[in-house]
Protein backbone atom coordinates (compact mmCIF):
# COMPACT_ATOMS: atom_id res chain seq x y z
CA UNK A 1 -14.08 -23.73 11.49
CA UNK A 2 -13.14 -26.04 8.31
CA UNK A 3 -11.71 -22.88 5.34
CA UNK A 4 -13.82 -23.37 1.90
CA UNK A 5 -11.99 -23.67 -0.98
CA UNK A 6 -12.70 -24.84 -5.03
CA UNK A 7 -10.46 -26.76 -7.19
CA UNK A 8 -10.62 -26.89 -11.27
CA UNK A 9 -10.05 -30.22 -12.76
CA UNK A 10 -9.08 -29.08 -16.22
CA UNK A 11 -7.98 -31.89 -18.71
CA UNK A 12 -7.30 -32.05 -22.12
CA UNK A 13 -5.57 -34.29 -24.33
CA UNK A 14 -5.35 -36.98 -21.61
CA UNK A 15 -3.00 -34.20 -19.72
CA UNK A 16 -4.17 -32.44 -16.37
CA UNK A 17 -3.52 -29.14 -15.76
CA UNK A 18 -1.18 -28.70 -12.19
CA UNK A 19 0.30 -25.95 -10.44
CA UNK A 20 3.84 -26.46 -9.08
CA UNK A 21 4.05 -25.21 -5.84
CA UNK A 22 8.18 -24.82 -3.93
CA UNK A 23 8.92 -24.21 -0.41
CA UNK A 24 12.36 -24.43 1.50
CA UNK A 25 11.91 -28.15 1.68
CA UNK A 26 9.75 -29.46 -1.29
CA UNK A 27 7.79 -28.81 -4.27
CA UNK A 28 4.32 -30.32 -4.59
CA UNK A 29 1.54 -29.97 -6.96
CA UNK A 30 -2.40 -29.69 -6.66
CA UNK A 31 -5.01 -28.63 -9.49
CA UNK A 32 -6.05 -25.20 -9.77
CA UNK A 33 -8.33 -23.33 -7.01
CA UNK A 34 -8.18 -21.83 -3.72
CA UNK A 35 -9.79 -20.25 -0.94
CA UNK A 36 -13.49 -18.86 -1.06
CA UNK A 37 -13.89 -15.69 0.11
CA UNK A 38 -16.46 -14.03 2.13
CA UNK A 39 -19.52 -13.08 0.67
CA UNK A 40 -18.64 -14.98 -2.70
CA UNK A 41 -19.84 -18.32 -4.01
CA UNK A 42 -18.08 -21.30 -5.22
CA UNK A 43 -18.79 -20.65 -8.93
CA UNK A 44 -17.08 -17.51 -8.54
CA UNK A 45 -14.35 -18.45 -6.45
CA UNK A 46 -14.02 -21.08 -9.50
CA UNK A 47 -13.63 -18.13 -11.90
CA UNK A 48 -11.60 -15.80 -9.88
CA UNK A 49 -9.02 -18.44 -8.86
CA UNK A 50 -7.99 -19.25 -12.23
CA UNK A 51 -7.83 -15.52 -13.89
CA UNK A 52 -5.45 -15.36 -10.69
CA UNK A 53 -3.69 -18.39 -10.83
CA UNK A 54 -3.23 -19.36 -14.70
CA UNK A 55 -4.78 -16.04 -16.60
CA UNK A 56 -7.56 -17.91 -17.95
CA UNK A 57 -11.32 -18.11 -18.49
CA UNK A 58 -12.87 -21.89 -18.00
CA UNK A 59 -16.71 -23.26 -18.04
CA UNK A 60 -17.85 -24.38 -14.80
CA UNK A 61 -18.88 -27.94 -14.86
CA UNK A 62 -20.13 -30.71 -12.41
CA UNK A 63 -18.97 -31.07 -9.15
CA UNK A 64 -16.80 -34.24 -9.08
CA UNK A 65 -16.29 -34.79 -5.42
CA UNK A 66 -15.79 -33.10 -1.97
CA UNK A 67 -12.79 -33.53 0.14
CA UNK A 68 -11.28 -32.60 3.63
CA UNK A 69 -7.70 -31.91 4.80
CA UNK A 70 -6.64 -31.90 8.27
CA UNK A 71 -3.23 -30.91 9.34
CA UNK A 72 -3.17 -31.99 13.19
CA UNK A 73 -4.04 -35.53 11.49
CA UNK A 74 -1.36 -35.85 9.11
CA UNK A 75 1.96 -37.85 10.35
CA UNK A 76 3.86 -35.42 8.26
CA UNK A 77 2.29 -32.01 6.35
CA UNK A 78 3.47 -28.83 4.74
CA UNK A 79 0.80 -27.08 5.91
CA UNK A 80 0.27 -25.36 9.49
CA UNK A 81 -1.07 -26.35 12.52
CA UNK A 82 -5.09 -26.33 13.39
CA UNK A 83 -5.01 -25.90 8.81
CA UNK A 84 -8.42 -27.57 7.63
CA UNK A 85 -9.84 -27.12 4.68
CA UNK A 86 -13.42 -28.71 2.73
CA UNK A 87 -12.28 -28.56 -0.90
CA UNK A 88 -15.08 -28.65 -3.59
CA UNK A 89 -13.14 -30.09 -6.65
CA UNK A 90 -14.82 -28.74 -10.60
CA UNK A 91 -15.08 -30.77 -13.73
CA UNK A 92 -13.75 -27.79 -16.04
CA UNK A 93 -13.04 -26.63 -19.42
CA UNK A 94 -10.58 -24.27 -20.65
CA UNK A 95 -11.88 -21.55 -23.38
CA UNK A 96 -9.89 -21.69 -26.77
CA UNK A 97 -7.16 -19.47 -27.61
CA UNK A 98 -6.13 -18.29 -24.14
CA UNK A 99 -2.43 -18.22 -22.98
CA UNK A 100 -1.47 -19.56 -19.55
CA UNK A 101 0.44 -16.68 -17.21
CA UNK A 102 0.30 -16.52 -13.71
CA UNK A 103 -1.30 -13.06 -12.89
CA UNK A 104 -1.54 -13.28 -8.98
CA UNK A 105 0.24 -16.15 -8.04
CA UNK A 106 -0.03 -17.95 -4.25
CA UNK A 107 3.32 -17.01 -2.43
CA UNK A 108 4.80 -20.29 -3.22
CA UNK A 109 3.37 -21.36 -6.22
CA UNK A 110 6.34 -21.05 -9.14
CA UNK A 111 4.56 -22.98 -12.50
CA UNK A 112 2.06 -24.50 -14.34
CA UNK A 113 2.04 -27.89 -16.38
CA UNK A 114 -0.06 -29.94 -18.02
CA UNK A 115 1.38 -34.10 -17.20
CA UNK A 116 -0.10 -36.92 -18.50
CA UNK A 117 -2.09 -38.72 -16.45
CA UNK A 118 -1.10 -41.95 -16.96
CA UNK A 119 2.34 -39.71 -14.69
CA UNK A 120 0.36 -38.14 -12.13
CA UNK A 121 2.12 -40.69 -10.12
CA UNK A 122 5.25 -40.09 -10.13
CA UNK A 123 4.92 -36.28 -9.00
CA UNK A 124 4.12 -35.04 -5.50
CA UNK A 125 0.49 -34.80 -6.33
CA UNK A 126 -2.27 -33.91 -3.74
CA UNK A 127 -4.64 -35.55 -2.81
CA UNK A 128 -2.52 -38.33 -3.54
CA UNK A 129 -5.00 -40.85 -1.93
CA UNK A 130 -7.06 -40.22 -4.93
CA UNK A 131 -4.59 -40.46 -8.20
CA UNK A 132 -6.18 -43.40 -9.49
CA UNK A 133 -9.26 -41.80 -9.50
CA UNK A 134 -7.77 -38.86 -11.25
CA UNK A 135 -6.09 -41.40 -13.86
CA UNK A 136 -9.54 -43.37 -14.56
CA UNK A 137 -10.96 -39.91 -14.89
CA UNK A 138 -13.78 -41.46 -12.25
CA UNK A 139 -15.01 -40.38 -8.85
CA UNK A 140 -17.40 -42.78 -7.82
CA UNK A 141 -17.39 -41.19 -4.27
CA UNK A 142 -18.58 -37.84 -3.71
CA UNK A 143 -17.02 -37.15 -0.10
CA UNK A 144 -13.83 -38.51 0.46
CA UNK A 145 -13.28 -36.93 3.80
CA UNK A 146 -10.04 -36.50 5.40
CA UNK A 147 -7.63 -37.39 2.60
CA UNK A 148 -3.83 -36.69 1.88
C-alpha cells in the first residue's frame, strides 16, 4: 500500500523554498512536506509538516499536481526497498514576518534554502523529471505517475 504524503511549493521572489537533505553518500533536495498520518487530512498534514520542518505558518493553495515514487523501479535510489509513495504537491504561501528554524527536523534533513529557479538544475533536486515544470512555474499535468 502506496504511503500518502503532501509537498509545499512555496516561492517567492522567483526563489523556491528546498530542504537539503545528507546521508553517508549524498545530499539531495525536495520541497517541503511529508508523510500523512493516520486519521489526518492533507490540509493538515500541509500545516503540520512545515511548523515541523521550517517553523512556519503558510496558506494552503491549489493542488498543482500528483506524483508517484517507486523504489523497486528506480535503476539507482536512496530510498528503501518495497518504498512507494503518492505525493500531493501544494501551491503555497508563506505568512509575513516569520523566521525559518527547523523545529522537528526528518533524521537526515540538515538545511533550508531558497535557489533561484532559473538553478534548480544544477542541484540534486527531486522529482527531477519535472524541473522544467518547476522553472516555468507550470504543471500542465496533474498525475505524473512514477517519476524520479
Amino acid at each position: 500500500m502506496p504511503r500518502l504524503a503532501v509537498r509545499a511549493i512555496l516561492i517567492e521572489d522567483e526563489k523556491i523554498l528546498l530542504e537539503q537533505f545528507q546521508d553517508a553518500n549524498e545530499s539531495w533536495y525536495v520541497t517541503p512536506g511529508g508523510g500523512v498520518d493516520e486519521n489526518e487530512t492533507i490540509e493538515e498534514a500541509f500545516h503540520r509538516e512545515l511548523r515541523e520542518e521550517l517553523g512556519v505558518q503558510a496558506e494552503f493553495g491549489a493542488v498543482a499536481f500528483i506524483r508517484e515514487i517507486i523504489a523497486d523501479r528506480l535503476a539507482v535510489t536512496n530510498l528503501p526497498r518495497g518504498f512507494h509513495q503518492v505525493e500531493v504537491f501544494v501551491h503555497g504561501r508563506l505568512l509575513p514576518g516569520q523566521t525559518l528554524q527547523m523545529l522537528a527536523p526528518d533524521r537526515s534533513q540538515i538545511g533550508l534554502v531558497w535557489v533561484p529557479l532559473a538553478e534548480l538544475h544544477t542541484l540534486p533536486f527531486f522529482p527531477r523529471d519535472l524541473i522544467p515544470e518547476f522553472q516555468a512555474r507550470a504543471f500542465p499535468r496533474f498525475y505524473y505517475g512514477h517519476r524520479r
